[in-house]
N, C-alpha and C. Protein backbone atom coordinates (compact mmCIF):
# COMPACT_ATOMS: atom_id res chain seq x y z
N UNK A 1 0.85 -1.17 0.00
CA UNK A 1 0.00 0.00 0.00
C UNK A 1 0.90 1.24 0.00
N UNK A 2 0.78 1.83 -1.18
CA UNK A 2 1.42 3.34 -0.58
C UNK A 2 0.98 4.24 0.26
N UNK A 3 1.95 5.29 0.28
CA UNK A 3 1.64 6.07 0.92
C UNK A 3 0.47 6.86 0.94
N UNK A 4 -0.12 7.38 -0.20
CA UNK A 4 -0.81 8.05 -0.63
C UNK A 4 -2.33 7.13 -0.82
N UNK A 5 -2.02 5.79 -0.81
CA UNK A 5 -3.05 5.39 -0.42
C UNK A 5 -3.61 4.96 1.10
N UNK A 6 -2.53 4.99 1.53
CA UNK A 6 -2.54 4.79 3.60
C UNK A 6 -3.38 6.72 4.00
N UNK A 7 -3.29 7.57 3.08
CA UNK A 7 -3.38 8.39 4.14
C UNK A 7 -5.08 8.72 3.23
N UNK A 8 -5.31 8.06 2.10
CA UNK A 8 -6.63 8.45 1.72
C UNK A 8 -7.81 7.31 2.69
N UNK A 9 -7.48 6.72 3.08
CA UNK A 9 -7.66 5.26 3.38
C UNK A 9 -7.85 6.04 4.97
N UNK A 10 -7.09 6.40 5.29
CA UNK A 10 -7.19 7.08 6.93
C UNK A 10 -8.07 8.62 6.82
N UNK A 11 -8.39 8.90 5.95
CA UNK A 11 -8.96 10.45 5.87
C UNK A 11 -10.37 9.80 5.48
N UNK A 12 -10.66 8.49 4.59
CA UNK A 12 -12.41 7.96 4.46
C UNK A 12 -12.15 7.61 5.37
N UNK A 13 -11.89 6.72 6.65
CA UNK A 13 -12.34 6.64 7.98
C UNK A 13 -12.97 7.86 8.79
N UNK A 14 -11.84 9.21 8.82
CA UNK A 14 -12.33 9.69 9.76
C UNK A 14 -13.42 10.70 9.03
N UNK A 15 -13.85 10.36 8.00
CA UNK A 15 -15.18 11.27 7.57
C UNK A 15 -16.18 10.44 7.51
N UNK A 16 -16.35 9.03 7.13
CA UNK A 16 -17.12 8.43 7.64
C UNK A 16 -17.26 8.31 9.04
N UNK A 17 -16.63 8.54 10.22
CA UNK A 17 -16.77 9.06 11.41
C UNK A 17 -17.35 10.01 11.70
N UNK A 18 -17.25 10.86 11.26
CA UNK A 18 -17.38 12.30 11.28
C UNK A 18 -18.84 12.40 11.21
N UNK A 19 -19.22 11.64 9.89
CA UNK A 19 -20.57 12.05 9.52
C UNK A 19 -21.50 11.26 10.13
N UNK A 20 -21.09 9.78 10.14
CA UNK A 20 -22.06 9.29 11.24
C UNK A 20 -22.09 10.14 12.75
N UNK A 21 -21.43 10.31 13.18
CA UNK A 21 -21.38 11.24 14.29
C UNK A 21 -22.22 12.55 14.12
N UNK A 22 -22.55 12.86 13.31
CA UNK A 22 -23.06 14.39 12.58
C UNK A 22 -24.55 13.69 12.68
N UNK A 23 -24.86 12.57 11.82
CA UNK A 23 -26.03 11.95 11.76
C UNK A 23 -26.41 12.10 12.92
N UNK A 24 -26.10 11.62 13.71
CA UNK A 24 -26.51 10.54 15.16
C UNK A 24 -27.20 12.02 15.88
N UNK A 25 -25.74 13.25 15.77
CA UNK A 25 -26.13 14.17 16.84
C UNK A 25 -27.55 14.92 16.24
N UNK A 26 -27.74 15.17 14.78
CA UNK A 26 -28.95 15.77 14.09
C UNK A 26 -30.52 15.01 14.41
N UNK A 27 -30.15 13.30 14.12
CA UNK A 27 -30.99 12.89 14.49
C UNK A 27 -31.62 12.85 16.28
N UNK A 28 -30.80 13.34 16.90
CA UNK A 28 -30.94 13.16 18.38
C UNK A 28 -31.83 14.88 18.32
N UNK A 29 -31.34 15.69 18.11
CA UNK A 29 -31.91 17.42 17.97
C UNK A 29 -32.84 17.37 17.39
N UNK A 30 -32.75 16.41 16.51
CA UNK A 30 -34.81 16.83 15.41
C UNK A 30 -35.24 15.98 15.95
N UNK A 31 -35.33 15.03 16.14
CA UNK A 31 -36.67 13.92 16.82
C UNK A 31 -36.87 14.13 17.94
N UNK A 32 -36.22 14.48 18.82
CA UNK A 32 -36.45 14.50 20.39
C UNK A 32 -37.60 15.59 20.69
N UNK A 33 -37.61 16.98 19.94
CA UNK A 33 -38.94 17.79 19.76
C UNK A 33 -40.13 17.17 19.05
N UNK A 34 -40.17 16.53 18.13
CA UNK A 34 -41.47 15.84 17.54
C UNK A 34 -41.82 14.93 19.02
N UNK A 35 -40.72 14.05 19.57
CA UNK A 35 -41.84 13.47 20.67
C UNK A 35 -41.82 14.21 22.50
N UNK A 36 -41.45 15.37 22.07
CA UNK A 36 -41.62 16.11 23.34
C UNK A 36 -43.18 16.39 23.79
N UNK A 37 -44.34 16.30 22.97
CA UNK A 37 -45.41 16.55 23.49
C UNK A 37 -46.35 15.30 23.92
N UNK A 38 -45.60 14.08 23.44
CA UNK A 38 -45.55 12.58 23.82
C UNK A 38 -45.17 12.02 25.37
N UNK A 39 -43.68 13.17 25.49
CA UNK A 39 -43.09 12.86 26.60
C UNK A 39 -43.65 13.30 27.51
N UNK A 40 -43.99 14.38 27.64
CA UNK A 40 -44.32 15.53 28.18
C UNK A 40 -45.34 15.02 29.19
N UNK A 41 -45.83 14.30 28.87
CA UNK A 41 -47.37 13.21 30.01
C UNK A 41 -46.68 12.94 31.01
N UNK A 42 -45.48 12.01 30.88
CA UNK A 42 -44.46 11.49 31.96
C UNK A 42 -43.45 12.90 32.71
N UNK A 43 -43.73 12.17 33.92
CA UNK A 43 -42.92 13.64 34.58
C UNK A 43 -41.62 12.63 35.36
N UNK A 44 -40.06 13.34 35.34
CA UNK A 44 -39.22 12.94 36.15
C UNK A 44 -38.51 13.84 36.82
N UNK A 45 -38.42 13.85 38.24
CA UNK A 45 -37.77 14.47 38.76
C UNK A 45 -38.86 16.05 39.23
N UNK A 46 -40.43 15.58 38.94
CA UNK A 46 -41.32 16.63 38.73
C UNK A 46 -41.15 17.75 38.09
N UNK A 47 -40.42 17.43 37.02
CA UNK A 47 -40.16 18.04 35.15
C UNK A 47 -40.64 17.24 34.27
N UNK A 48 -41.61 17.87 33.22
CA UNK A 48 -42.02 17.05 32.15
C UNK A 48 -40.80 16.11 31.53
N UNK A 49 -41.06 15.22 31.32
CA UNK A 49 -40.04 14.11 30.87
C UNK A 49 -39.31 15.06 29.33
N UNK A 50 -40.39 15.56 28.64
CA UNK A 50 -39.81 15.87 27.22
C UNK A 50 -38.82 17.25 27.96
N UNK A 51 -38.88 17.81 28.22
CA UNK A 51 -38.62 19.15 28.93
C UNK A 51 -37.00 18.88 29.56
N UNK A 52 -37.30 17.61 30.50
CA UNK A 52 -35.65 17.45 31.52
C UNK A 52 -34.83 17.13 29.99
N UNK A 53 -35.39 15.92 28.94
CA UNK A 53 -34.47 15.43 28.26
C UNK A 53 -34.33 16.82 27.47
N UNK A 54 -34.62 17.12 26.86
CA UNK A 54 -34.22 18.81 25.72
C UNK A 54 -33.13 19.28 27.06
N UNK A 55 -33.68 19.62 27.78
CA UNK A 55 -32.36 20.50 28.55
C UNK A 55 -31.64 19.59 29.28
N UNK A 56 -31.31 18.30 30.03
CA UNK A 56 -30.04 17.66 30.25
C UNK A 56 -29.82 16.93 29.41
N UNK A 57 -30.17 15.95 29.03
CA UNK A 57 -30.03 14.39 28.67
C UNK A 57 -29.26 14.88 26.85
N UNK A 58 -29.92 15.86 26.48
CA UNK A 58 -29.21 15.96 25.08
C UNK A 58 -27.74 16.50 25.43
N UNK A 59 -27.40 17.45 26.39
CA UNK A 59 -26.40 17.99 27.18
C UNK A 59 -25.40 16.48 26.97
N UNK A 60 -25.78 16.21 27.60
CA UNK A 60 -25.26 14.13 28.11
C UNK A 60 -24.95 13.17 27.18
N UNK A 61 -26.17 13.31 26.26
CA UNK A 61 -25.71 12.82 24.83
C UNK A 61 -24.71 13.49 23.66
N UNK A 62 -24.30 14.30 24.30
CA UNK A 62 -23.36 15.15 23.42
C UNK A 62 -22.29 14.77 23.75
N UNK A 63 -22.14 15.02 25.08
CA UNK A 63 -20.95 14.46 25.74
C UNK A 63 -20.60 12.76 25.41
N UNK A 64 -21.30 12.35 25.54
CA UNK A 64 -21.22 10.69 25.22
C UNK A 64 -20.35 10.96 23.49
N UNK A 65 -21.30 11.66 22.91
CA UNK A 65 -20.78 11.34 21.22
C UNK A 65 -19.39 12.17 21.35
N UNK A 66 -19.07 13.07 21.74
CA UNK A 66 -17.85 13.84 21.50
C UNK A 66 -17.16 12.46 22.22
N UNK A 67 -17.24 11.88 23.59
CA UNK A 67 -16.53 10.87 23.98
C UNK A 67 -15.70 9.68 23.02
N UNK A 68 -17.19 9.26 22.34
CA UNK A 68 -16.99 8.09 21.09
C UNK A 68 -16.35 8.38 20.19
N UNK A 69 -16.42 9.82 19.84
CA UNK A 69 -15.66 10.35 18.48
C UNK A 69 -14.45 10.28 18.95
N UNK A 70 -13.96 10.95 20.42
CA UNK A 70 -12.52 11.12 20.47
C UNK A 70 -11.64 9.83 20.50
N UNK A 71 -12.38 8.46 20.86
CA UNK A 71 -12.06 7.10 20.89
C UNK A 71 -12.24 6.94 19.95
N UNK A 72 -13.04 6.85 18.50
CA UNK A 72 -12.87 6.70 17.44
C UNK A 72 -11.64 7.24 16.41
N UNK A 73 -11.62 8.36 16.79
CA UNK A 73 -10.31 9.40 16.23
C UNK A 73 -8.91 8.34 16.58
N UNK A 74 -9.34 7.81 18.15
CA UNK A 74 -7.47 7.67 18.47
C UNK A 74 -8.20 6.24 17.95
N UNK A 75 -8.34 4.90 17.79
CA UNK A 75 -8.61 3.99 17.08
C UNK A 75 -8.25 3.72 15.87
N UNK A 76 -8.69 4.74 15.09
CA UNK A 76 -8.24 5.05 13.47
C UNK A 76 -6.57 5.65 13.59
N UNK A 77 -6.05 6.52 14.52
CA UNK A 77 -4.94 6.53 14.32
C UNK A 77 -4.00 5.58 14.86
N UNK A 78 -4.29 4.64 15.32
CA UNK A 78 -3.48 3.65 15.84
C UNK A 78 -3.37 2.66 14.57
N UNK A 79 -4.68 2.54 13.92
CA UNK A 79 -4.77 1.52 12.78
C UNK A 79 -3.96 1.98 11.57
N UNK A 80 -3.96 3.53 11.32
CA UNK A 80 -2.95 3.86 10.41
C UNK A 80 -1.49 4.30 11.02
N UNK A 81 -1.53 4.33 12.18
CA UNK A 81 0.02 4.47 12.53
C UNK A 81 0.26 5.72 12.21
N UNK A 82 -0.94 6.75 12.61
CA UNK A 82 -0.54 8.09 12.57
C UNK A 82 0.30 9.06 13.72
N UNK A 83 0.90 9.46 13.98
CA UNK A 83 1.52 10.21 15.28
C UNK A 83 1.15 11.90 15.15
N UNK A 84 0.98 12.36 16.08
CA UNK A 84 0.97 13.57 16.50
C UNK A 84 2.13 14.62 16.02
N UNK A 85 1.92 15.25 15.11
CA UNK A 85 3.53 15.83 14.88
C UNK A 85 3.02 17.62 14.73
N UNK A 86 3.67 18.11 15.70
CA UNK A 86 3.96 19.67 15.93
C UNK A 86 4.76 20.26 15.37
């Protein structure tokens, strides 16, 4: 494999990363309002259920995906044997 194919090969990983990650977080922001008036019956914490999740739980789920991405990122660079260079 050349070179030039090791580093195209490592750049479709991390955009297919990227974008599933992009997916995941869009789909989490648009659907979660369509069933907020669903949720909204159930109360936790004596906050409408749709209400706590929009303001923490997406907070939480962000954090989770930035988590996965940054483990995904170092994953892919271990597989191409990329290093950090300043």
């Amino acid at each position: 494999m050349s070179d030039d194919d090791a580093k195209q090969a490592y750049w479709r990983h991390i955009r297919r990363l990227t974008f599933a990650m992009t997916l995941v977080i869009a789909g989490f922001t648009m659907l979660l309002p369509v069933f907020m008036p669903a949720l909204n019956a159930y109360r936790f914490m004596r906050f409408p259920l749709g209400y706590f999740l929009a303001g923490n739980a997406s907070l939480f789920a962000l954090a989770i995906l930035l988590y996965a991405f940054f483990g995904g990122q170092q994953r892919s660079d271990r597989a191409h044997n990329v290093t950090l260079q300043f």
